[in-house]
PDB file of N, CA and C in Angstrom:
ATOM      1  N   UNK A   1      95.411 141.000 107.283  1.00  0.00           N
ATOM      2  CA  UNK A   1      94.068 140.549 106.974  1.00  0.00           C
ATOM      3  C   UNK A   1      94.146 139.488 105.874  1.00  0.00           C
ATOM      4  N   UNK A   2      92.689 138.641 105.915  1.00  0.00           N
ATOM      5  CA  UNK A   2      93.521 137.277 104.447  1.00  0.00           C
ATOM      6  C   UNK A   2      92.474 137.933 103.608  1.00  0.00           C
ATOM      7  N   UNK A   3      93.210 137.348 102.599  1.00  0.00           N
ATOM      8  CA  UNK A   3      92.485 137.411 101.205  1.00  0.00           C
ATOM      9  C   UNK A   3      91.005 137.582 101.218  1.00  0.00           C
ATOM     10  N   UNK A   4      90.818 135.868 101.650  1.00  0.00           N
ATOM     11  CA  UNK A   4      89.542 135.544 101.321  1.00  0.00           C
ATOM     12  C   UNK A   4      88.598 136.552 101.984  1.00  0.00           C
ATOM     13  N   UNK A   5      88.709 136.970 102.961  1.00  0.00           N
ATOM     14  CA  UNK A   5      88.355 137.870 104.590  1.00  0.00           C
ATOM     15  C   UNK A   5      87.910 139.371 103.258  1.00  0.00           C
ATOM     16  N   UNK A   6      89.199 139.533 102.912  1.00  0.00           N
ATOM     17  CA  UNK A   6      89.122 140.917 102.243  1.00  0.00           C
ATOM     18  C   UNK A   6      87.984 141.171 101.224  1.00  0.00           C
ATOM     19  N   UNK A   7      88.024 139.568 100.467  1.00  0.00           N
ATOM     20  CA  UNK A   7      87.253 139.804  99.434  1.00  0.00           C
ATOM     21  C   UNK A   7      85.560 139.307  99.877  1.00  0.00           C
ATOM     22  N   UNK A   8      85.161 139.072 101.083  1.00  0.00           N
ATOM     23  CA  UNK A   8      84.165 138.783 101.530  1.00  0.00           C
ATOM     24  C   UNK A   8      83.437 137.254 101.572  1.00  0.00           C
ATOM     25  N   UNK A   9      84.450 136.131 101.588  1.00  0.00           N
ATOM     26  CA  UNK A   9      84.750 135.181 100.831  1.00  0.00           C
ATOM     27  C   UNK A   9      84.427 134.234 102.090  1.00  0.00           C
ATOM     28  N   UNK A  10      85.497 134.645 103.403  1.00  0.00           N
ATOM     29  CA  UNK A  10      84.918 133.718 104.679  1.00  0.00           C
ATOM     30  C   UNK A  10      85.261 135.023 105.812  1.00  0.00           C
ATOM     31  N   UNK A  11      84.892 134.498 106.906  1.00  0.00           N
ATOM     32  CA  UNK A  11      84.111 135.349 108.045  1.00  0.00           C
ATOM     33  C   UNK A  11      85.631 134.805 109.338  1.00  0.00           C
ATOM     34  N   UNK A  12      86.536 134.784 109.310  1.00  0.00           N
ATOM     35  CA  UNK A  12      87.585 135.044 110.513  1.00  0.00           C
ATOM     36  C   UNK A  12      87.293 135.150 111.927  1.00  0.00           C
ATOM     37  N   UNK A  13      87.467 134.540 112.860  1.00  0.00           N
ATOM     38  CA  UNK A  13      86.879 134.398 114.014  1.00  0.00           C
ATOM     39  C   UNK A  13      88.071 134.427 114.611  1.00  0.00           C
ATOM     40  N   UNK A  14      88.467 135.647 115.011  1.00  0.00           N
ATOM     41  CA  UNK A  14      89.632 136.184 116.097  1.00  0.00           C
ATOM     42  C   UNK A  14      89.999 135.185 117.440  1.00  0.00           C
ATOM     43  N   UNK A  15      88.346 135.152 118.234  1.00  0.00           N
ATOM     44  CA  UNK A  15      88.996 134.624 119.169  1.00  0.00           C
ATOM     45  C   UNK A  15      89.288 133.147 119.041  1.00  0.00           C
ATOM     46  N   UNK A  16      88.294 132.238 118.112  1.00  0.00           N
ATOM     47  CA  UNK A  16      88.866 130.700 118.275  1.00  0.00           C
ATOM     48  C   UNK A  16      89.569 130.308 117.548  1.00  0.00           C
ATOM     49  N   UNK A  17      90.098 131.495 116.600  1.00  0.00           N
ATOM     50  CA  UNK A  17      90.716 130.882 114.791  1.00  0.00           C
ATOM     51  C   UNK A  17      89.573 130.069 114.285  1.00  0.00           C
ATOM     52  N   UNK A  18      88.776 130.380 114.177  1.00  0.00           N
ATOM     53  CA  UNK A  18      87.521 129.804 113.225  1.00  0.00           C
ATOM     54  C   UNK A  18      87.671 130.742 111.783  1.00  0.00           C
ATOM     55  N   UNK A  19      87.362 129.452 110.951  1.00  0.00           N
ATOM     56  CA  UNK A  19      87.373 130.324 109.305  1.00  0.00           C
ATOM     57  C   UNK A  19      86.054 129.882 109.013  1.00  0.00           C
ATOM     58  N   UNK A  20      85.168 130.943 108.521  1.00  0.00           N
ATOM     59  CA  UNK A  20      83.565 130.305 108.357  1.00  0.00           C
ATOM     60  C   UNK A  20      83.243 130.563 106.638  1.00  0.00           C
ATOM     61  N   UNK A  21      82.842 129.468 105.741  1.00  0.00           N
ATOM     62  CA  UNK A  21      82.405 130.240 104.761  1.00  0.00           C
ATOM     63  C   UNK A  21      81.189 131.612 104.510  1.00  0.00           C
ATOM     64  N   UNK A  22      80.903 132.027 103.850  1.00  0.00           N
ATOM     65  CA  UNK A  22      79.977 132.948 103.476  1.00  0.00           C
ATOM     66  C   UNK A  22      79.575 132.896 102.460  1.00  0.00           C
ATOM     67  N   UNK A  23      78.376 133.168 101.753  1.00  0.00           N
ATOM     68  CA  UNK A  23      77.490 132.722 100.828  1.00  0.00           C
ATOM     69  C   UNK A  23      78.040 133.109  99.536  1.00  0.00           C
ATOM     70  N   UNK A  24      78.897 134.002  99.629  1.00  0.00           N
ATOM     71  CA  UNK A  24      79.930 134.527  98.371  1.00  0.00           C
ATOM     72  C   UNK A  24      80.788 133.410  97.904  1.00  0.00           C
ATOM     73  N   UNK A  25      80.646 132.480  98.492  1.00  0.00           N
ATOM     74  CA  UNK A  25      81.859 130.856  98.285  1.00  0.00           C
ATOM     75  C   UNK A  25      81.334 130.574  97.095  1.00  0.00           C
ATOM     76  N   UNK A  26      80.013 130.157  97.151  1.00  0.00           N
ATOM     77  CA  UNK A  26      79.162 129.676  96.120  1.00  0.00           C
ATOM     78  C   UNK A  26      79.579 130.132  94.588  1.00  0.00           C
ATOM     79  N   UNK A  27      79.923 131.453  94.556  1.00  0.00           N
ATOM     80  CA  UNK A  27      80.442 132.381  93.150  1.00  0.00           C
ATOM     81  C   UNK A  27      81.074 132.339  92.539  1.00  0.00           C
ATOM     82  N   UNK A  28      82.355 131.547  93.448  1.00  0.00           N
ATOM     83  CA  UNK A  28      83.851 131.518  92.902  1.00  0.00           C
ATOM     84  C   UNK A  28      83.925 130.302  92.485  1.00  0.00           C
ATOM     85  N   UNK A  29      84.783 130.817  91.118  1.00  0.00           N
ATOM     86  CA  UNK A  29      84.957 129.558  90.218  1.00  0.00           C
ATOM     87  C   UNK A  29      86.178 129.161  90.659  1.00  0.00           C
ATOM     88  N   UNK A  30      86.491 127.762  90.553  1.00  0.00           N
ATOM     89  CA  UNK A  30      87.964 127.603  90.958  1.00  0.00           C
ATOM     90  C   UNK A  30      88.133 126.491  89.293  1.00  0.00           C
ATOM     91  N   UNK A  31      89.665 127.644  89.142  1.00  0.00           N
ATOM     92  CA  UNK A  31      90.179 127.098  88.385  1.00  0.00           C
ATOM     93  C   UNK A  31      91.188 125.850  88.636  1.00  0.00           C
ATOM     94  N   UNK A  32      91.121 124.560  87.902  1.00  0.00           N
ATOM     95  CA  UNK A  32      91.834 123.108  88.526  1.00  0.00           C
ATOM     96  C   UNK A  32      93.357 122.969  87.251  1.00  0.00           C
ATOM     97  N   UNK A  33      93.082 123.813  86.281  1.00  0.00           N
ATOM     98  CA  UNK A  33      94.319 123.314  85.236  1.00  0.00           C
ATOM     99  C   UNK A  33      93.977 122.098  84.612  1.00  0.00           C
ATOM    100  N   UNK A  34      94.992 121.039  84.766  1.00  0.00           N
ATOM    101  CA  UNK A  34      95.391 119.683  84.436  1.00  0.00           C
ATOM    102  C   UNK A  34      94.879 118.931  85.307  1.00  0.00           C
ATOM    103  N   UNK A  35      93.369 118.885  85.316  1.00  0.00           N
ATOM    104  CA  UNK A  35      93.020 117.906  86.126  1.00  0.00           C
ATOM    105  C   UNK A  35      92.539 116.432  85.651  1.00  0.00           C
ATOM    106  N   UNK A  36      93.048 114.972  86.279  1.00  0.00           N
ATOM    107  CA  UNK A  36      92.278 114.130  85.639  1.00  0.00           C
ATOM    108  C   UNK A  36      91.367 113.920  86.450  1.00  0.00           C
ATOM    109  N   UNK A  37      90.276 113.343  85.330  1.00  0.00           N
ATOM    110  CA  UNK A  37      89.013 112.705  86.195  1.00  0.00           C
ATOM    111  C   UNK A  37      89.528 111.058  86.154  1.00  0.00           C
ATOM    112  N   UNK A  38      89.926 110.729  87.511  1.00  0.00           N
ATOM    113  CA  UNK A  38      90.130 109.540  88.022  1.00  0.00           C
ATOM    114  C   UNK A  38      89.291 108.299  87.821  1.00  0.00           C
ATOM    115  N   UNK A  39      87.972 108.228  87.758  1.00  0.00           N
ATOM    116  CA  UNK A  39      87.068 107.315  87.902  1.00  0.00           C
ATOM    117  C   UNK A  39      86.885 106.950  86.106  1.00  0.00           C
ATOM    118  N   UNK A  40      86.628 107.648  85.526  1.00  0.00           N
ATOM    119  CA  UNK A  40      87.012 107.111  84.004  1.00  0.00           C
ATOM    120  C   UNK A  40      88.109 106.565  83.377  1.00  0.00           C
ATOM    121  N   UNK A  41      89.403 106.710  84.189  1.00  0.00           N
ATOM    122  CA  UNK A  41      90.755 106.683  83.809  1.00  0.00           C
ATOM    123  C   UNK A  41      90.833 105.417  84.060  1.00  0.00           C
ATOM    124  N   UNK A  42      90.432 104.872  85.754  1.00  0.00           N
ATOM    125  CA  UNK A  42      90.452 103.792  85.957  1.00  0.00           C
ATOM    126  C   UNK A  42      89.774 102.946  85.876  1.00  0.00           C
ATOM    127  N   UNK A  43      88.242 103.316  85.133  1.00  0.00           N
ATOM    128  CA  UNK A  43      87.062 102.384  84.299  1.00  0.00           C
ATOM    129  C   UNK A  43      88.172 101.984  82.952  1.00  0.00           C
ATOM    130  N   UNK A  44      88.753 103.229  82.104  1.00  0.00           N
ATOM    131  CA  UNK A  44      89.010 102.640  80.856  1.00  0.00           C
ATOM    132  C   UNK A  44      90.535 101.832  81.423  1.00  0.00           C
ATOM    133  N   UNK A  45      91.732 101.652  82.259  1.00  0.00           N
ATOM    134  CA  UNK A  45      92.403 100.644  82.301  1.00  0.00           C
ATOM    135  C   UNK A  45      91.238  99.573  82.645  1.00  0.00           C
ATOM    136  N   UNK A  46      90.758  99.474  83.405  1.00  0.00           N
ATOM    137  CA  UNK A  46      90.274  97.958  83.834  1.00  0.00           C
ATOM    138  C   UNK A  46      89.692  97.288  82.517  1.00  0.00           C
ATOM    139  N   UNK A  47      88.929  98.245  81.486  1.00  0.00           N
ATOM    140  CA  UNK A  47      88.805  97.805  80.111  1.00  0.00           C
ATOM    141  C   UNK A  47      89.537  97.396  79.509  1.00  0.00           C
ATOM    142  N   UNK A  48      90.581  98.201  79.251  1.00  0.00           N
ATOM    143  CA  UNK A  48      92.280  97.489  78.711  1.00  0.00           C
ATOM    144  C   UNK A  48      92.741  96.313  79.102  1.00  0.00           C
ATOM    145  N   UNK A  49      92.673  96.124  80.126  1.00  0.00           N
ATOM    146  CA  UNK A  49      93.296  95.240  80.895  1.00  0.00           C
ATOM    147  C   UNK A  49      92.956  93.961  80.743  1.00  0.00           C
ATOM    148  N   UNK A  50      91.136  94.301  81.082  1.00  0.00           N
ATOM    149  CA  UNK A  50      90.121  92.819  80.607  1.00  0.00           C
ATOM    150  C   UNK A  50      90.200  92.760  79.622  1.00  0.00           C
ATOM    151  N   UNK A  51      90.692  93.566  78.343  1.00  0.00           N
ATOM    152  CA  UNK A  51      90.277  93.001  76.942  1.00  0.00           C
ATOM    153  C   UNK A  51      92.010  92.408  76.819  1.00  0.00           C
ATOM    154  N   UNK A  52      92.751  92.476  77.019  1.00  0.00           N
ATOM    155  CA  UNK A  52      93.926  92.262  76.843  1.00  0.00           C
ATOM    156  C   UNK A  52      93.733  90.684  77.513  1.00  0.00           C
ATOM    157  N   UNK A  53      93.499  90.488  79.424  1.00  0.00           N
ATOM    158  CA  UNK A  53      93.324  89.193  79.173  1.00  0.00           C
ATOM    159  C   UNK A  53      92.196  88.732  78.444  1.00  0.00           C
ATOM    160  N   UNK A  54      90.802  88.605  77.813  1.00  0.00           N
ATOM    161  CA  UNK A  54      90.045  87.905  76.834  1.00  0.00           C
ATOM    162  C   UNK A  54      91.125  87.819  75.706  1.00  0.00           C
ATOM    163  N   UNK A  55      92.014  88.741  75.221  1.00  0.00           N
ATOM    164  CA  UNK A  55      92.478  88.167  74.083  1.00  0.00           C
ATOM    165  C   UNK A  55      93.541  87.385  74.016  1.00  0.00           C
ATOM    166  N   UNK A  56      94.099  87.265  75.027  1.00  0.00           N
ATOM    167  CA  UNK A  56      95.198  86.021  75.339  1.00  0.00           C
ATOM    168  C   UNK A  56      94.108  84.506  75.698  1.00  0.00           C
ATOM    169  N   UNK A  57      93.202  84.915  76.848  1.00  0.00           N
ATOM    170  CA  UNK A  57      92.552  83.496  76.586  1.00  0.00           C
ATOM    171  C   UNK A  57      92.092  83.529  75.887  1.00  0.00           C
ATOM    172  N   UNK A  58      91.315  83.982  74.941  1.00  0.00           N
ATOM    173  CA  UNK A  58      90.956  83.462  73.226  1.00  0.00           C
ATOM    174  C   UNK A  58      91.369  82.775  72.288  1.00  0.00           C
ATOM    175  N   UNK A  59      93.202  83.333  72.896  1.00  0.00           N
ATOM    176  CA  UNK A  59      93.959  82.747  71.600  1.00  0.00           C
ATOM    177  C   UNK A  59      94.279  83.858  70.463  1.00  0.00           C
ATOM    178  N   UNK A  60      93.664  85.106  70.357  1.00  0.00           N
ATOM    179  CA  UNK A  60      93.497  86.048  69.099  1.00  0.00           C
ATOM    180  C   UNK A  60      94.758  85.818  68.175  1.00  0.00           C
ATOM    181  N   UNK A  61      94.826  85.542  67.375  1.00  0.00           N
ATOM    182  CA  UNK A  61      95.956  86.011  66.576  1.00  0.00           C
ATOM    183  C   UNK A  61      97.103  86.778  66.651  1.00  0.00           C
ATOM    184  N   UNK A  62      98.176  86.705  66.677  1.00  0.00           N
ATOM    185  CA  UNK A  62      99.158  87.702  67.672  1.00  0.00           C
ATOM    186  C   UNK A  62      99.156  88.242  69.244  1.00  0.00           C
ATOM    187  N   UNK A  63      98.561  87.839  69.366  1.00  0.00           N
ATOM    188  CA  UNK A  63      98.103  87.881  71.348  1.00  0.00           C
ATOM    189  C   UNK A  63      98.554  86.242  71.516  1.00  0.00           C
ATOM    190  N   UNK A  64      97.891  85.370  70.922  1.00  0.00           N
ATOM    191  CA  UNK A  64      98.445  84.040  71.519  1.00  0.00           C
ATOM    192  C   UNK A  64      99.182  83.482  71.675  1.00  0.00           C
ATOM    193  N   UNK A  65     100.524  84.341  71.186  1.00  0.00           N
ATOM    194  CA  UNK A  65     101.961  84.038  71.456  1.00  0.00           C
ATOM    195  C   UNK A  65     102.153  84.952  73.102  1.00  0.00           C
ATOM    196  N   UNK A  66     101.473  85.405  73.505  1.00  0.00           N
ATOM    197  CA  UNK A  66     101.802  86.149  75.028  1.00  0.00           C
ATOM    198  C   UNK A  66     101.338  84.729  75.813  1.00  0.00           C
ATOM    199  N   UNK A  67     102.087  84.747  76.958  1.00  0.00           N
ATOM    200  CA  UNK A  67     102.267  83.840  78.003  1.00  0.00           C
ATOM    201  C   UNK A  67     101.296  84.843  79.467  1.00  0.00           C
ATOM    202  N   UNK A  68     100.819  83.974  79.971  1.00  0.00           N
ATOM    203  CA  UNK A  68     100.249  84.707  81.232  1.00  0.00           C
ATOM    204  C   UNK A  68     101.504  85.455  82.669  1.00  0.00           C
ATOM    205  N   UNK A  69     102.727  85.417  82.069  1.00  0.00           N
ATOM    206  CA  UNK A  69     103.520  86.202  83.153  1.00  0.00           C
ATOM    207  C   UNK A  69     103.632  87.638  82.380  1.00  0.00           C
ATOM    208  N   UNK A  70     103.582  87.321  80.436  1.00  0.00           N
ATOM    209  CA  UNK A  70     103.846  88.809  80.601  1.00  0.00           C
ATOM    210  C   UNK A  70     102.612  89.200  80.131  1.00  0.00           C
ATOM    211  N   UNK A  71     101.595  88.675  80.511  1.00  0.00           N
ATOM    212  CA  UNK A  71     100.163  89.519  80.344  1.00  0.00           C
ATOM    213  C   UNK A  71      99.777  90.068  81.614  1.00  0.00           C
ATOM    214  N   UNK A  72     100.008  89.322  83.114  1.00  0.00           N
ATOM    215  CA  UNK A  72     100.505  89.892  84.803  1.00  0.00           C
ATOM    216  C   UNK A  72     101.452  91.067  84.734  1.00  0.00           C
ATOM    217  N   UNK A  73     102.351  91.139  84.207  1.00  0.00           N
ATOM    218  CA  UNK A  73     103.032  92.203  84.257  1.00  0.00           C
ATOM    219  C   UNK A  73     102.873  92.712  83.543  1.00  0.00           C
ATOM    220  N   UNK A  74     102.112  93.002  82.424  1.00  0.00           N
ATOM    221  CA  UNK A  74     101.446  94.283  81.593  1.00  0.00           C
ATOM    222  C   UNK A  74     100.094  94.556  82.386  1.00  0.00           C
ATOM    223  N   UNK A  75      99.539  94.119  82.938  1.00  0.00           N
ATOM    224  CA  UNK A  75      98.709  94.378  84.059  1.00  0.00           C
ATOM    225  C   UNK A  75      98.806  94.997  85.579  1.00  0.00           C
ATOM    226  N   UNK A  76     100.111  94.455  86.022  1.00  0.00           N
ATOM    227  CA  UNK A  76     100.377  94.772  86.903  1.00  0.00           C
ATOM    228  C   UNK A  76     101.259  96.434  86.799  1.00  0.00           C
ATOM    229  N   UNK A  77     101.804  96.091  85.649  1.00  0.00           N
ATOM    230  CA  UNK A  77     102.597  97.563  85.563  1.00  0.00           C
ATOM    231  C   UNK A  77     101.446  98.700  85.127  1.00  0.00           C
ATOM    232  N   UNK A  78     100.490  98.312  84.194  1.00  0.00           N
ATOM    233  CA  UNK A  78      99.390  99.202  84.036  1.00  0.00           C
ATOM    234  C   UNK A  78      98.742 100.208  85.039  1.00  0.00           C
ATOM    235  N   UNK A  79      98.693  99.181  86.166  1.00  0.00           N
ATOM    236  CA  UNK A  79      98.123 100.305  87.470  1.00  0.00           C
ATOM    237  C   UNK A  79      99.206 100.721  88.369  1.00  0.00           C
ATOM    238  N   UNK A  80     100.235 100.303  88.515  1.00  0.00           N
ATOM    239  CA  UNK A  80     101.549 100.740  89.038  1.00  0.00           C
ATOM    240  C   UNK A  80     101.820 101.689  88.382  1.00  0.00           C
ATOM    241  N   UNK A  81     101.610 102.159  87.125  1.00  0.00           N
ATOM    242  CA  UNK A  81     101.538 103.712  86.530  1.00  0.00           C
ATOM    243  C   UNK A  81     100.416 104.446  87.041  1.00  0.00           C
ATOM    244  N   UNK A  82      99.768 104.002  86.962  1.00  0.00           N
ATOM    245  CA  UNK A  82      98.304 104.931  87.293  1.00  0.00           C
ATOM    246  C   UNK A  82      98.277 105.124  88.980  1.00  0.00           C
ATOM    247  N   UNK A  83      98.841 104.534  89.508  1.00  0.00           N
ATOM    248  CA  UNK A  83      98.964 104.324  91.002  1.00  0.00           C
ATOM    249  C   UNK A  83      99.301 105.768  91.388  1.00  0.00           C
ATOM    250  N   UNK A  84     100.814 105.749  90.664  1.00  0.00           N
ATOM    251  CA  UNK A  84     102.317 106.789  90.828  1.00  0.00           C
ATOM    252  C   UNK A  84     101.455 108.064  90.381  1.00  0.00           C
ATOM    253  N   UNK A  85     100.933 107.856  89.290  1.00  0.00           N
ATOM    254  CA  UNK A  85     100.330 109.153  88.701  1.00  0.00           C
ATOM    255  C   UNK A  85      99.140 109.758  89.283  1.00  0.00           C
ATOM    256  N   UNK A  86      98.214 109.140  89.997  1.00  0.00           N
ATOM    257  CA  UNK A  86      97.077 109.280  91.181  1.00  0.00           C
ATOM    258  C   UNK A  86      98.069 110.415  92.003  1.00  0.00           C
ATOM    259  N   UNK A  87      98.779 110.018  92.552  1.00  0.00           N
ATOM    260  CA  UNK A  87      99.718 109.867  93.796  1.00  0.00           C
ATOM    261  C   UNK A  87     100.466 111.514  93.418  1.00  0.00           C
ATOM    262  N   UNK A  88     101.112 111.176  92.007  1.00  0.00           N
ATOM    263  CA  UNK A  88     101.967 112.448  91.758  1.00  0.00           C
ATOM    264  C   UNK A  88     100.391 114.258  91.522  1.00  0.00           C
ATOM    265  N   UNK A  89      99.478 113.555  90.987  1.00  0.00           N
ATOM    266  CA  UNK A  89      98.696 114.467  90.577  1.00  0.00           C
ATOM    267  C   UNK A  89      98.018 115.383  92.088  1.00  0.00           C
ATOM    268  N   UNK A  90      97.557 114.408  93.127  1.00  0.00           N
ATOM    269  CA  UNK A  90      96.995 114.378  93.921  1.00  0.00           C
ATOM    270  C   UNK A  90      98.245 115.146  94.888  1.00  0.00           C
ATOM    271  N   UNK A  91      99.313 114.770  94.697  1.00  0.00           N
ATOM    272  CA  UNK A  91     100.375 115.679  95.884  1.00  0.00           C
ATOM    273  C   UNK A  91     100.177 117.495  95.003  1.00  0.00           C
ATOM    274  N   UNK A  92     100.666 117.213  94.081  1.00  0.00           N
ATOM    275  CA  UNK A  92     100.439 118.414  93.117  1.00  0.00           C
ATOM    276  C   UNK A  92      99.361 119.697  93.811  1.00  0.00           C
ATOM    277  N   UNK A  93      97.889 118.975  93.446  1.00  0.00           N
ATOM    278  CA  UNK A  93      96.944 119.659  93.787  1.00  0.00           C
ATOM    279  C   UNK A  93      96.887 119.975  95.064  1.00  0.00           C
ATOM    280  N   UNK A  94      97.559 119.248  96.077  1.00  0.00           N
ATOM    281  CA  UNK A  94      96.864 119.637  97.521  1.00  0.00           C
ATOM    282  C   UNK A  94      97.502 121.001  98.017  1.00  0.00           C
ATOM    283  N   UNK A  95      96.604 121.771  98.771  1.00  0.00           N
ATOM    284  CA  UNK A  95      96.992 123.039  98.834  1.00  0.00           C
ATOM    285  C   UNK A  95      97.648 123.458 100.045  1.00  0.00           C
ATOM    286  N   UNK A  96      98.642 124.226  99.907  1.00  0.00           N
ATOM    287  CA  UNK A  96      99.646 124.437 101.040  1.00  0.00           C
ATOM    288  C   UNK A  96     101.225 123.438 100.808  1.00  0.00           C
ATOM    289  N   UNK A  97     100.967 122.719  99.638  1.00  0.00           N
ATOM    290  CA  UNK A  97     101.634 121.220  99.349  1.00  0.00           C
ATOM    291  C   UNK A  97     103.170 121.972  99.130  1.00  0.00           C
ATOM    292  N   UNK A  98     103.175 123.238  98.586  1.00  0.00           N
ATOM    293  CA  UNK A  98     104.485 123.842  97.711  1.00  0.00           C
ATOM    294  C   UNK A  98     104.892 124.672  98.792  1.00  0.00           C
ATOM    295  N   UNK A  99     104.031 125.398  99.390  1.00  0.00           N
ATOM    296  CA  UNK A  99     104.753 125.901 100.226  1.00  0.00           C
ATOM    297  C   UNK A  99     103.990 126.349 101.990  1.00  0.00           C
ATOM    298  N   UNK A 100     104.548 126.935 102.519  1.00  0.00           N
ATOM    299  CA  UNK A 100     104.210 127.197 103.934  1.00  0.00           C
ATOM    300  C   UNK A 100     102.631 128.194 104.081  1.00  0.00           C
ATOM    301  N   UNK A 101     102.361 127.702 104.913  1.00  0.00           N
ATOM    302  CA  UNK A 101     100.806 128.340 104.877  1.00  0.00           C
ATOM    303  C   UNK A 101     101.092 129.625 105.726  1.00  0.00           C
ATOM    304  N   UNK A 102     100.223 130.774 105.376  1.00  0.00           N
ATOM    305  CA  UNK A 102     100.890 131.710 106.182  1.00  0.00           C
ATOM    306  C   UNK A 102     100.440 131.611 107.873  1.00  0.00           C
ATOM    307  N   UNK A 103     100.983 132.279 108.850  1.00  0.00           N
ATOM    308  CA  UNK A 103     100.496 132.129 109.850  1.00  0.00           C
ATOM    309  C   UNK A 103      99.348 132.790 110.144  1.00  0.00           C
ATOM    310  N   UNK A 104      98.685 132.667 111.261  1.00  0.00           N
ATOM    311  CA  UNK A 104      97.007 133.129 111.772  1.00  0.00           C
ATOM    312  C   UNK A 104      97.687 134.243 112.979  1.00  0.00           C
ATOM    313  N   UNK A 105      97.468 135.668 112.310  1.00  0.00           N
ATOM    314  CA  UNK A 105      98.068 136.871 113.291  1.00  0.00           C
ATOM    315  C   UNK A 105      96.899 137.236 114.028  1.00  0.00           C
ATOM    316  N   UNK A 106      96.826 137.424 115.471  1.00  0.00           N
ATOM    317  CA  UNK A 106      95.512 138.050 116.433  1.00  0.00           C
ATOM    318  C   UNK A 106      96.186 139.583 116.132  1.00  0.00           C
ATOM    319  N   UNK A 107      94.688 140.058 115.379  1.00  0.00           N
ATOM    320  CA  UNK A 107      94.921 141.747 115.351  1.00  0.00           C
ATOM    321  C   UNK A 107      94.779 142.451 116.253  1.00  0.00           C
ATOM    322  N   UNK A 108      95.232 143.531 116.910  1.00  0.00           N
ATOM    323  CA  UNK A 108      95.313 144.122 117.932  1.00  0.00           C
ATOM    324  C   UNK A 108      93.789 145.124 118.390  1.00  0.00           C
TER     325      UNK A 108
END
């Protein structure tokens, strides 16, 4: 029998393998750990990023010795981290990702 089934959680449908929620879904808290929120992460690089180029085209004081290849590649590597790390977080979380899902047994 599964878990969820046991704890009244979803409704098991023998003959089609249907998994149905049940209004008890609503209750359960799910705990996430280490989760980032993505959409702020990648609001504040694009901030970084734009203020970094304004301060090369400005000229700022110690910025105006940067050249526009390595202000591209502090840009470009900026989201090439965030890319990998999307990527690594997102494999992480997905479920079934670590290991084998159990199989769907027809009870007798």
């Amino acid at each position: 029998m599964l878990k969820l089934e046991e704890k009244n959680v979803v409704i098991v449908n023998q003959d089609g393998n249907l998994v149905e929620p049940t209004p008890a879904l609503k209750d359960i808290e799910v705990l996430r750990g280490c989760e980032i929120l993505w959409s702020p992460y990648y609001f504040a690089s694009a901030v970084l990023t734009g203020l970094v180029l304004l301060v090369v085209v400005v000229e700022v004081p110690l910025f105006a010795t940067l050249d526009w290849t390595t202000t591209s590649v502090f840009i470009v590597t900026t989201f090439l981290i965030s890319a990998l790390l999307h990527y690594y977080y997102g494999e992480r979380a997905r479920l079934g990702n670590l290991e084998e899902p159990p199989k769907l047994r027809k009870q007798d």
